[in-house]
PDB file of N, CA and C in Angstrom:
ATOM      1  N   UNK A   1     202.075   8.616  24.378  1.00  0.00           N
ATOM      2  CA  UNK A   1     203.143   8.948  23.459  1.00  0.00           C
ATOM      3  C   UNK A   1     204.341   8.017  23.680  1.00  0.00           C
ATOM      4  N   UNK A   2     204.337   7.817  24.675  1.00  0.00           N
ATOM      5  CA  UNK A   2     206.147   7.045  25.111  1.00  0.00           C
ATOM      6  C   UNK A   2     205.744   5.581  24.582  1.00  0.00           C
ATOM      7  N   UNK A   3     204.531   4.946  25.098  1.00  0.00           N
ATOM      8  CA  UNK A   3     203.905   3.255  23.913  1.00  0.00           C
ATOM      9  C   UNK A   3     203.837   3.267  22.990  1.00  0.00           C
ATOM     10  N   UNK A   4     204.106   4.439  22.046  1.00  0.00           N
ATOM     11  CA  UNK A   4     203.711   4.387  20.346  1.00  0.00           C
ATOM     12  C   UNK A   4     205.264   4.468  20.212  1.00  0.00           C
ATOM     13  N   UNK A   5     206.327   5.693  20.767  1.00  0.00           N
ATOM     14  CA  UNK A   5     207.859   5.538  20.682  1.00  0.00           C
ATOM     15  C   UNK A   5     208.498   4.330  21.011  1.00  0.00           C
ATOM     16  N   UNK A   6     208.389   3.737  21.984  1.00  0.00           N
ATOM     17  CA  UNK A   6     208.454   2.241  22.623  1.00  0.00           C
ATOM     18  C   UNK A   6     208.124   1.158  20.871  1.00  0.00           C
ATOM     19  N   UNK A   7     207.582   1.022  20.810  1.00  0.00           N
ATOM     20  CA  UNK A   7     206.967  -0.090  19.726  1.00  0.00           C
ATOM     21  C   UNK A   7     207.675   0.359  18.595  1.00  0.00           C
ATOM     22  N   UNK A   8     207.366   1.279  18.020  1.00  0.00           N
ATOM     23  CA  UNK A   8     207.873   1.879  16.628  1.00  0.00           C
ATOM     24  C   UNK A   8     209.134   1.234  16.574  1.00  0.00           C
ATOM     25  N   UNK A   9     210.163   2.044  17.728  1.00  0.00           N
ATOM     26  CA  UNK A   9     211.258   2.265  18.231  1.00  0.00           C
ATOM     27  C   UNK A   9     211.847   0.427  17.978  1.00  0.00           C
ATOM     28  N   UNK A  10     210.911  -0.476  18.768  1.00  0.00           N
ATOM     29  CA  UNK A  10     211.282  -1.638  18.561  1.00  0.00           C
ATOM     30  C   UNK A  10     211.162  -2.076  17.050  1.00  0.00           C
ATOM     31  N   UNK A  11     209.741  -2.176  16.266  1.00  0.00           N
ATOM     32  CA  UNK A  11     209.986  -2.576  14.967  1.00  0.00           C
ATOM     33  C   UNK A  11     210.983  -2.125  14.431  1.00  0.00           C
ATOM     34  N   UNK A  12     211.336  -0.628  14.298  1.00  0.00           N
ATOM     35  CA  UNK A  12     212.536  -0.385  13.275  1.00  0.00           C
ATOM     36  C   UNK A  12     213.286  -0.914  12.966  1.00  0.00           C
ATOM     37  N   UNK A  13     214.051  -1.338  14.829  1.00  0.00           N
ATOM     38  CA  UNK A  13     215.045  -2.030  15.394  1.00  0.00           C
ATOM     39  C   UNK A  13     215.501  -3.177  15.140  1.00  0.00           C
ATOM     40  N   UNK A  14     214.365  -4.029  14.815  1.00  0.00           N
ATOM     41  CA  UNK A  14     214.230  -5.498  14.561  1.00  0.00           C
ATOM     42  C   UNK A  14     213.848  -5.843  12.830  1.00  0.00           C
ATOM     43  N   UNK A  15     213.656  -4.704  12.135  1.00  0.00           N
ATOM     44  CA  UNK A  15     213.535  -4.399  10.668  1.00  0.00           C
ATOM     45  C   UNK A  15     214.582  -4.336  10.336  1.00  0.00           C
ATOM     46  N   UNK A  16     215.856  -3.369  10.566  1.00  0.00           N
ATOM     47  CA  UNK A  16     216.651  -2.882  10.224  1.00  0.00           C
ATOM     48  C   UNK A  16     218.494  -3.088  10.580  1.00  0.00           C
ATOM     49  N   UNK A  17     218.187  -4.393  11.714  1.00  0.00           N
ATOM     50  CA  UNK A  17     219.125  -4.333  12.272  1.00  0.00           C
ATOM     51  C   UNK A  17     219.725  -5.466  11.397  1.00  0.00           C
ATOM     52  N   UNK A  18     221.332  -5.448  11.170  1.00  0.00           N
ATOM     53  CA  UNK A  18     221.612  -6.896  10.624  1.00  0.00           C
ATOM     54  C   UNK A  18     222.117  -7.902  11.768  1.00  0.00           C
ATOM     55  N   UNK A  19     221.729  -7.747  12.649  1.00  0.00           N
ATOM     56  CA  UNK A  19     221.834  -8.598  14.057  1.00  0.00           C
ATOM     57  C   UNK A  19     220.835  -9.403  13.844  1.00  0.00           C
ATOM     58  N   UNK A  20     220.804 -10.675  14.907  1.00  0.00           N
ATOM     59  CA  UNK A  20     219.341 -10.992  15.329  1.00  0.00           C
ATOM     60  C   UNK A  20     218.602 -10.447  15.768  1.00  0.00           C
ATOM     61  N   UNK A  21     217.232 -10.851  16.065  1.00  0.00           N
ATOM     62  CA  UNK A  21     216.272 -10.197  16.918  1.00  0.00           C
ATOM     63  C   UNK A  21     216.767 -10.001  18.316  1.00  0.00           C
ATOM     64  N   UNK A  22     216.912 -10.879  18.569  1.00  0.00           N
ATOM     65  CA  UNK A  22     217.372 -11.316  20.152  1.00  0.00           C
ATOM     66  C   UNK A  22     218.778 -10.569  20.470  1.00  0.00           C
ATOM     67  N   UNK A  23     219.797 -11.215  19.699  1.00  0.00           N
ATOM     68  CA  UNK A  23     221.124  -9.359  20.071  1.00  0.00           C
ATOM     69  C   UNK A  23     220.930  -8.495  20.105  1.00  0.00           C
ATOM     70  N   UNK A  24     219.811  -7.885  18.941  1.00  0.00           N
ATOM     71  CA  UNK A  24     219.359  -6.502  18.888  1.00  0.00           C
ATOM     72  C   UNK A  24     218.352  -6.047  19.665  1.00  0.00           C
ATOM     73  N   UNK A  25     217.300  -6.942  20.170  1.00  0.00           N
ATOM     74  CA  UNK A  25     216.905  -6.381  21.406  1.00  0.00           C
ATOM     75  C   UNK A  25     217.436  -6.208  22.959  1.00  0.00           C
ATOM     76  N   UNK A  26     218.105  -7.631  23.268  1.00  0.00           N
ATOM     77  CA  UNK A  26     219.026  -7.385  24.262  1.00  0.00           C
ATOM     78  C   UNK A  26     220.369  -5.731  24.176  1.00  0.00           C
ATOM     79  N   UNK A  27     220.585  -5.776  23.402  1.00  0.00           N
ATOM     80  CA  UNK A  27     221.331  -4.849  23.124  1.00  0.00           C
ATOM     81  C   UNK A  27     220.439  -3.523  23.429  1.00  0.00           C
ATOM     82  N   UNK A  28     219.243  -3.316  23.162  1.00  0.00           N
ATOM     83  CA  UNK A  28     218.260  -2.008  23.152  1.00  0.00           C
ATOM     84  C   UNK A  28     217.734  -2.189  24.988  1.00  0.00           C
ATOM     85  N   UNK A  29     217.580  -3.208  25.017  1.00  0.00           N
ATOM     86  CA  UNK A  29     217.126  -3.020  26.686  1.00  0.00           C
ATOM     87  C   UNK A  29     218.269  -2.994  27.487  1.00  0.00           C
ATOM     88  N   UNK A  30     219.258  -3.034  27.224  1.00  0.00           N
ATOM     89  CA  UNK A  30     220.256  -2.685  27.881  1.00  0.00           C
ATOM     90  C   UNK A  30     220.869  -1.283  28.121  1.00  0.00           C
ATOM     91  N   UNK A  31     220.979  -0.690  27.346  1.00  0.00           N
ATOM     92  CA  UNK A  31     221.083   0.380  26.629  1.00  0.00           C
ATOM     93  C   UNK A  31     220.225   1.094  27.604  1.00  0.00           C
ATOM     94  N   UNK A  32     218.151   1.161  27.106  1.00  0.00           N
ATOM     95  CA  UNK A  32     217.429   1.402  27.591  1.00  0.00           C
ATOM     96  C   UNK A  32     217.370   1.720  29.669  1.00  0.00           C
ATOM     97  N   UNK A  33     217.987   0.149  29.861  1.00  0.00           N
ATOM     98  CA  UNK A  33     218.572   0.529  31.471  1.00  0.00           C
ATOM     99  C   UNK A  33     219.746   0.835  31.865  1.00  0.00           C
ATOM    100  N   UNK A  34     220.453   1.484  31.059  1.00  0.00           N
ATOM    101  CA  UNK A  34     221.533   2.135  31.261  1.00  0.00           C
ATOM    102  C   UNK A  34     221.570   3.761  31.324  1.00  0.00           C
ATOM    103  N   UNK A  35     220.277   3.665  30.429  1.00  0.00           N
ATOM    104  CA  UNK A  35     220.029   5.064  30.641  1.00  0.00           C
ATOM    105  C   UNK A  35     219.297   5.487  31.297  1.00  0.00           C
ATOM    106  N   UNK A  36     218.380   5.019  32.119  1.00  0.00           N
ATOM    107  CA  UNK A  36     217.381   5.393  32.696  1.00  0.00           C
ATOM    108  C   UNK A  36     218.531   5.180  34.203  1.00  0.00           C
ATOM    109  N   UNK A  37     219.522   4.512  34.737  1.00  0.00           N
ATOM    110  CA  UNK A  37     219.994   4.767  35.592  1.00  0.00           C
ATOM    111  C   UNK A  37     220.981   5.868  35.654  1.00  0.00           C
ATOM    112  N   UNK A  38     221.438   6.362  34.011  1.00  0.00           N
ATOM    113  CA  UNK A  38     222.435   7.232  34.120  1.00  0.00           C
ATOM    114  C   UNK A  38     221.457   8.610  34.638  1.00  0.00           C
ATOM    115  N   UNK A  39     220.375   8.305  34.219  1.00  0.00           N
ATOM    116  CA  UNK A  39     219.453  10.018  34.195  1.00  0.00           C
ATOM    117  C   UNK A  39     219.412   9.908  35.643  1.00  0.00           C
ATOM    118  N   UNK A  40     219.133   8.723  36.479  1.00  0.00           N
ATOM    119  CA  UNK A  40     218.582   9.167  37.816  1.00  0.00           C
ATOM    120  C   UNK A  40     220.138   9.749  38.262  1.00  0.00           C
ATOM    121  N   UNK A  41     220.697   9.041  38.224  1.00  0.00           N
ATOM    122  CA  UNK A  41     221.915   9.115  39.077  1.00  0.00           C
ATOM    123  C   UNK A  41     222.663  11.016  38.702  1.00  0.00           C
ATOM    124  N   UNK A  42     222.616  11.228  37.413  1.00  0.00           N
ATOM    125  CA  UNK A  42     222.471  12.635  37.116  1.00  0.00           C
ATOM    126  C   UNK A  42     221.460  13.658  37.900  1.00  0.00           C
ATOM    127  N   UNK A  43     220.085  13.012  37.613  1.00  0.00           N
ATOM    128  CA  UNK A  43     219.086  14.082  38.309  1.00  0.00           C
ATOM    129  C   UNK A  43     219.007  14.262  39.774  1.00  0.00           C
ATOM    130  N   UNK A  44     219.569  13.046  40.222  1.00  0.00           N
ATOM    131  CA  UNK A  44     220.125  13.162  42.075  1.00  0.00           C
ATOM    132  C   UNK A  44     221.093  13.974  42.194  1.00  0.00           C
ATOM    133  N   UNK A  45     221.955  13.872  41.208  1.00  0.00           N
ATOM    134  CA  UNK A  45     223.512  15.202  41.813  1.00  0.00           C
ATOM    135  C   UNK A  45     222.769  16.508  41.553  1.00  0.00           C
ATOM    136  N   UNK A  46     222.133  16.587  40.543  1.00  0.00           N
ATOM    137  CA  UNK A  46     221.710  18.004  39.928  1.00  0.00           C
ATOM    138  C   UNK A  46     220.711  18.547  41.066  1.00  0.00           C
ATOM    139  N   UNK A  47     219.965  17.824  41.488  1.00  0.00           N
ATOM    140  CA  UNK A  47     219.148  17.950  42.612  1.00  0.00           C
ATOM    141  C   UNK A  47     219.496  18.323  44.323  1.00  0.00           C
ATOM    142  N   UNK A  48     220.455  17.644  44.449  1.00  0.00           N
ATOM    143  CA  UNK A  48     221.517  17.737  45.602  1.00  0.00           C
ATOM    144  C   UNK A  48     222.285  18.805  45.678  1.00  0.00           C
ATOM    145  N   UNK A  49     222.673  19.012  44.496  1.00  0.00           N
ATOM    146  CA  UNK A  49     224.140  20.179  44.172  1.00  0.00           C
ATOM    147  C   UNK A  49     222.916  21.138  44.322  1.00  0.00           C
ATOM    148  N   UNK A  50     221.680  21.865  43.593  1.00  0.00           N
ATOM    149  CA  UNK A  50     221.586  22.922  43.252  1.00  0.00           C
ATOM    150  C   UNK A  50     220.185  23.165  43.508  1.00  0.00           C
ATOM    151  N   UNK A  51     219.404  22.205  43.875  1.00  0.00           N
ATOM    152  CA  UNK A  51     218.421  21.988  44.216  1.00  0.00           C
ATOM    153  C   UNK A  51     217.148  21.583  42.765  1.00  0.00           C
ATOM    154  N   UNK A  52     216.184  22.156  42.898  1.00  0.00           N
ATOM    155  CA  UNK A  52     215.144  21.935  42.042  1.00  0.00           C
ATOM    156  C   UNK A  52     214.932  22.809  40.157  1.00  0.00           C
ATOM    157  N   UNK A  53     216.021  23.784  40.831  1.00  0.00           N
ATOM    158  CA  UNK A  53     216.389  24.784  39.538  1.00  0.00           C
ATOM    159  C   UNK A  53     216.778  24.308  38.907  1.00  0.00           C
ATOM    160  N   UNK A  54     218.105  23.788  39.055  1.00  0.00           N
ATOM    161  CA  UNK A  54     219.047  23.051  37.929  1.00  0.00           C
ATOM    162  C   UNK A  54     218.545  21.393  37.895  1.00  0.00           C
ATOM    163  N   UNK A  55     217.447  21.072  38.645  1.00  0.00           N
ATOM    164  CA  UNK A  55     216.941  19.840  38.246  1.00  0.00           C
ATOM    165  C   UNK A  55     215.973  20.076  36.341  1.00  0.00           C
ATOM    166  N   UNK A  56     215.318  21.199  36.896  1.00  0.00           N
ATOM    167  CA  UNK A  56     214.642  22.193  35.644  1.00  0.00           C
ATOM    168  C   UNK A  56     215.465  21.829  34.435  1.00  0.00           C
ATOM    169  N   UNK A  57     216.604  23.089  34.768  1.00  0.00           N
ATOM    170  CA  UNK A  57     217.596  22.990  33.619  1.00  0.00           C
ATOM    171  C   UNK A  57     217.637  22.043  32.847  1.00  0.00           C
ATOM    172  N   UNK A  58     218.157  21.139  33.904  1.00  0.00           N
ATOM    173  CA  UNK A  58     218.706  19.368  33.111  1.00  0.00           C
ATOM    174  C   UNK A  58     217.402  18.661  32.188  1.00  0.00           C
ATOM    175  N   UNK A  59     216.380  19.525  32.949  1.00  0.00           N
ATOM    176  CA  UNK A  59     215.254  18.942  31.879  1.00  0.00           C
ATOM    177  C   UNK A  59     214.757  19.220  30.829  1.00  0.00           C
ATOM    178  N   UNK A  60     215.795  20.503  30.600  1.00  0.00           N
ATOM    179  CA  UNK A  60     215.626  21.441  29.189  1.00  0.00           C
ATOM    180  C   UNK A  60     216.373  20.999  28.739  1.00  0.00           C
ATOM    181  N   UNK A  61     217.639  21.270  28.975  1.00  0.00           N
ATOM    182  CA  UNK A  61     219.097  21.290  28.709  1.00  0.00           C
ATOM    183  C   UNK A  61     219.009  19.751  28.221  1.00  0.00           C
ATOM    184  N   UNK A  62     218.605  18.305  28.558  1.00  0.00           N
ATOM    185  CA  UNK A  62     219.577  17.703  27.593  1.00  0.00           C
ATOM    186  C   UNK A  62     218.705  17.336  26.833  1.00  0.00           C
ATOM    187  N   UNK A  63     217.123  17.260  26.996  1.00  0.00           N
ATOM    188  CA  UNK A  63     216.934  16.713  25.397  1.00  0.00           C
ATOM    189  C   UNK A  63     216.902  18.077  24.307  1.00  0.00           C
ATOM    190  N   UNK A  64     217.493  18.874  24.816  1.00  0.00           N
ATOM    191  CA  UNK A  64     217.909  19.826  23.514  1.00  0.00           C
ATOM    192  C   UNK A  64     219.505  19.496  23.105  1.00  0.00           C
ATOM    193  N   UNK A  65     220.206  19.120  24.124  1.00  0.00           N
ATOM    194  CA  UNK A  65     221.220  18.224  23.550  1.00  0.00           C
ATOM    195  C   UNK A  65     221.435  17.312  22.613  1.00  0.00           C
ATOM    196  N   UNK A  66     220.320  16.324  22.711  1.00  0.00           N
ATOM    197  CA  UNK A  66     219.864  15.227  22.506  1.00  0.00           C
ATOM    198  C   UNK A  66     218.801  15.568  20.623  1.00  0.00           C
ATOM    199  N   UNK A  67     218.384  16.697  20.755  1.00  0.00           N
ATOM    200  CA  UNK A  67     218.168  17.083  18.782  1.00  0.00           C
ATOM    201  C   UNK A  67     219.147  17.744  18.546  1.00  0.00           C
ATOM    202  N   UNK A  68     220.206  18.440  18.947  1.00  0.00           N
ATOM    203  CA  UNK A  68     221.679  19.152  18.327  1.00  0.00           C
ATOM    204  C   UNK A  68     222.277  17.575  17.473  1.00  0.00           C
ATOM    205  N   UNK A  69     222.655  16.654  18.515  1.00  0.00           N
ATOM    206  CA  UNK A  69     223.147  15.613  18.219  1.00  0.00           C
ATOM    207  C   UNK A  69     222.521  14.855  17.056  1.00  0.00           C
ATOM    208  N   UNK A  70     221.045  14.828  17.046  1.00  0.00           N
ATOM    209  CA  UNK A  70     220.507  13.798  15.973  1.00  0.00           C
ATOM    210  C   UNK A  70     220.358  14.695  14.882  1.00  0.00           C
ATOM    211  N   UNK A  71     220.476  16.116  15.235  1.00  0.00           N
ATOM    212  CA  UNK A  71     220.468  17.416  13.694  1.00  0.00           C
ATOM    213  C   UNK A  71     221.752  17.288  12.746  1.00  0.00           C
ATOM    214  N   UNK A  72     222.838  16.614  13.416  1.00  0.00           N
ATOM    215  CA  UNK A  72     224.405  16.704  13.189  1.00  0.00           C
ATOM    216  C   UNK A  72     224.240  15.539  12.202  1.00  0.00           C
ATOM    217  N   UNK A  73     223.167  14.652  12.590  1.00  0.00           N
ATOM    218  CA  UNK A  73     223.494  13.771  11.762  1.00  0.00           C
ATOM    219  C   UNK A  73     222.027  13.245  11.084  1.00  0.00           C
ATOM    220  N   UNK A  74     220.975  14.066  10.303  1.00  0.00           N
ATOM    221  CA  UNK A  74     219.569  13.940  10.300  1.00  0.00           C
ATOM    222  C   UNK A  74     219.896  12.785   8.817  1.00  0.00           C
ATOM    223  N   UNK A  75     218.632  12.992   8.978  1.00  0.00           N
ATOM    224  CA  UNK A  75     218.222  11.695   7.428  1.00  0.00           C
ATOM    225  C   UNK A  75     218.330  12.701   6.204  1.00  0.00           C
ATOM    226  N   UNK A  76     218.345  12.597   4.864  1.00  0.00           N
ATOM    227  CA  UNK A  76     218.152  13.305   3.972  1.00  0.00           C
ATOM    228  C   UNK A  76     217.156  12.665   3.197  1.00  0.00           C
ATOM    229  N   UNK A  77     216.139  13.151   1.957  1.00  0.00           N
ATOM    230  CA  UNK A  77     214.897  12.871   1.498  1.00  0.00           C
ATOM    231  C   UNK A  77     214.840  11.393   1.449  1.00  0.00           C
ATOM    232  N   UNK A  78     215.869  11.215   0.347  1.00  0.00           N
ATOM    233  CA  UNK A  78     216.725   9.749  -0.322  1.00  0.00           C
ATOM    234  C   UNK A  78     215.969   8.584   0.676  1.00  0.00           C
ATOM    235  N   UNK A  79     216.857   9.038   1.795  1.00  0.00           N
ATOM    236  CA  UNK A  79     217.042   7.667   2.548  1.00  0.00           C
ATOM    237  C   UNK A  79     215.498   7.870   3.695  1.00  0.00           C
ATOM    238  N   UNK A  80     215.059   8.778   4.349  1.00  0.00           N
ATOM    239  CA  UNK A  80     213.798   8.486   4.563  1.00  0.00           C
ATOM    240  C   UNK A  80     212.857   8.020   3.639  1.00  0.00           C
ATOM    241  N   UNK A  81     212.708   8.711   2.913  1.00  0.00           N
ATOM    242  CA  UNK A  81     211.798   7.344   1.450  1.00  0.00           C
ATOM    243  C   UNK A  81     212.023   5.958   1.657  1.00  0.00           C
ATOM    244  N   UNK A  82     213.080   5.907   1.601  1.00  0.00           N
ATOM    245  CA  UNK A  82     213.535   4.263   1.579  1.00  0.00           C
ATOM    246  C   UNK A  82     213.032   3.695   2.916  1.00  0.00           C
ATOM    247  N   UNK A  83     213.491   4.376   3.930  1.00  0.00           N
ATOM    248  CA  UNK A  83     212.899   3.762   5.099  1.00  0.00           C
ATOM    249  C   UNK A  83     211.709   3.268   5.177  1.00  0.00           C
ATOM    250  N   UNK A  84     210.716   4.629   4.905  1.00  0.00           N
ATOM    251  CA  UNK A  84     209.163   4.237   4.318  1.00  0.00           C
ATOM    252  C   UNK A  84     208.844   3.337   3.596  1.00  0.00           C
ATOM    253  N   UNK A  85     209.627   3.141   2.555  1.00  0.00           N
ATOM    254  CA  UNK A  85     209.251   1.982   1.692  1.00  0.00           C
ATOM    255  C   UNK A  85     209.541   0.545   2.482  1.00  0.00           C
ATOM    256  N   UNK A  86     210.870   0.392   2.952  1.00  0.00           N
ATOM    257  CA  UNK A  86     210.739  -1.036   4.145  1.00  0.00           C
ATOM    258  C   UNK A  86     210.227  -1.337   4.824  1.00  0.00           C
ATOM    259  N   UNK A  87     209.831   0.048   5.364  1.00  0.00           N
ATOM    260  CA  UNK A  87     208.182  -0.377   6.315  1.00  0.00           C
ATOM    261  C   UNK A  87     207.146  -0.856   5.771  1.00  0.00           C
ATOM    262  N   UNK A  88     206.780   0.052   5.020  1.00  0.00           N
ATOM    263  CA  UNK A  88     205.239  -0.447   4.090  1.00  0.00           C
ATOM    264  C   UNK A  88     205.956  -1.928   3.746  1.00  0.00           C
ATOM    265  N   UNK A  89     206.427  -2.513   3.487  1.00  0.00           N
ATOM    266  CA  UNK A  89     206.834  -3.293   2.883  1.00  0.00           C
ATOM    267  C   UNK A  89     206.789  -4.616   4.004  1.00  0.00           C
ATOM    268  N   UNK A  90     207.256  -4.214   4.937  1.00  0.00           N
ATOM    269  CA  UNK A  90     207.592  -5.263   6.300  1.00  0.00           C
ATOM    270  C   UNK A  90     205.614  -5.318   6.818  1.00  0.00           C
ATOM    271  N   UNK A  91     205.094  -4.107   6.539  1.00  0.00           N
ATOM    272  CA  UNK A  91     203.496  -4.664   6.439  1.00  0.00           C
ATOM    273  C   UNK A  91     202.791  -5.738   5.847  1.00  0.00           C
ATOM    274  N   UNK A  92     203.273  -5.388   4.804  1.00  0.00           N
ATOM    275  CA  UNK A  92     202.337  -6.023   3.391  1.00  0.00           C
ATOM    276  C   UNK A  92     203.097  -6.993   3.463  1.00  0.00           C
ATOM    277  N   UNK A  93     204.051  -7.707   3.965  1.00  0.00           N
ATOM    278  CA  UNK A  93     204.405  -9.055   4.475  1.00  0.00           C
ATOM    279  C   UNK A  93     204.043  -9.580   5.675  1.00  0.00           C
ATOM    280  N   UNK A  94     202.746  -8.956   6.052  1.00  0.00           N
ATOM    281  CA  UNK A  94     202.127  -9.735   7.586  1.00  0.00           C
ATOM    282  C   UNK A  94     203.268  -9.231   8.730  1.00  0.00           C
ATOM    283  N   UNK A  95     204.209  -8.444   8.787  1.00  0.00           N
ATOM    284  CA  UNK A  95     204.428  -7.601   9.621  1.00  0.00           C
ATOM    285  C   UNK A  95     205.841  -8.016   9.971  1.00  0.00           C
ATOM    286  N   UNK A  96     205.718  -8.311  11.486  1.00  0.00           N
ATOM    287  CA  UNK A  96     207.631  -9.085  11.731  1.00  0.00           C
ATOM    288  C   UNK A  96     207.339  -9.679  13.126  1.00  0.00           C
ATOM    289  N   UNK A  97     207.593 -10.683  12.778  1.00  0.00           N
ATOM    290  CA  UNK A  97     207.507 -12.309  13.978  1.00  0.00           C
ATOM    291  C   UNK A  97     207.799 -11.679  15.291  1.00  0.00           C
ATOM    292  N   UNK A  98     206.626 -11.827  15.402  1.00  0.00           N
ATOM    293  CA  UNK A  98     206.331 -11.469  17.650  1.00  0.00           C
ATOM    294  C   UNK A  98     206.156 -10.193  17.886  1.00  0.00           C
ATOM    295  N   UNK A  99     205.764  -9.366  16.930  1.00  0.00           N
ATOM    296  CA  UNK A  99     205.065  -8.285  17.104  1.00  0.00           C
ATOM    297  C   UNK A  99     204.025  -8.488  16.710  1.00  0.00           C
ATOM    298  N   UNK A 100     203.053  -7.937  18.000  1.00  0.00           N
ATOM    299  CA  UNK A 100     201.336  -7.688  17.813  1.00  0.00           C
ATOM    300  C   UNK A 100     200.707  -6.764  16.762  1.00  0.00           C
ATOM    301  N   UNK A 101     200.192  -7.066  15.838  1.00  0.00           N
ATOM    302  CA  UNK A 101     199.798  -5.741  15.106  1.00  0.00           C
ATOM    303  C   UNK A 101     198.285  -6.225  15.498  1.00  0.00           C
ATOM    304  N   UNK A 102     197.611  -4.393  14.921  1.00  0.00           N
ATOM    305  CA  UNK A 102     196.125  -4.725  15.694  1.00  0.00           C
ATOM    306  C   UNK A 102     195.429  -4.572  14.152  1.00  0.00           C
TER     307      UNK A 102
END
């Protein structure tokens, strides 16, 4: 599941962005290790402070944070259509330079 989010995650990125490829991915792997150090460095206090319980918690607790936040601001019909359509579209043009399609 996380290699199909990973990839997607990148085409969109590189579909949709009006950056370059290269800003807009640097920009996503950055990001990407910014967060993966913010979580440890979180799941060590949470772990330390309270032990393995509130390590739990934190593992409920924020990616339910994390759909409150993207609910606040979801897609409406309109504009997912459209999305769909740039995709299909970024297909049926042989895809997008330096991504593997199989």
């Amino acid at each position: 599941m996380h290699g199909l989010v990973m990839v997607s995650t990148v085409v969109l990125l590189v579909v949709h962005s009006p950056a370059g490829q290269a800003t807009t991915l640097a920009s996503y792997g950055s990001a990407m290790s910014f967060g993966i150090a913010l979580g440890a460095g979180l799941g060590g206090i949470a772990l330390a402070g309270a032990g393995y319980l509130a390590l739990g918690v934190c593992t409920v607790a924020l990616p339910l944070a994390s759909v409150v936040l993207v609910s606040i601001r979801r897609l409406g019909p309109a504009r997912t259509s459209a999305l769909a359509g740039h995709c299909r579209a970024a297909v049926a043009n042989g895809g997008i330079k330096g991504v593997a399609h199989e």
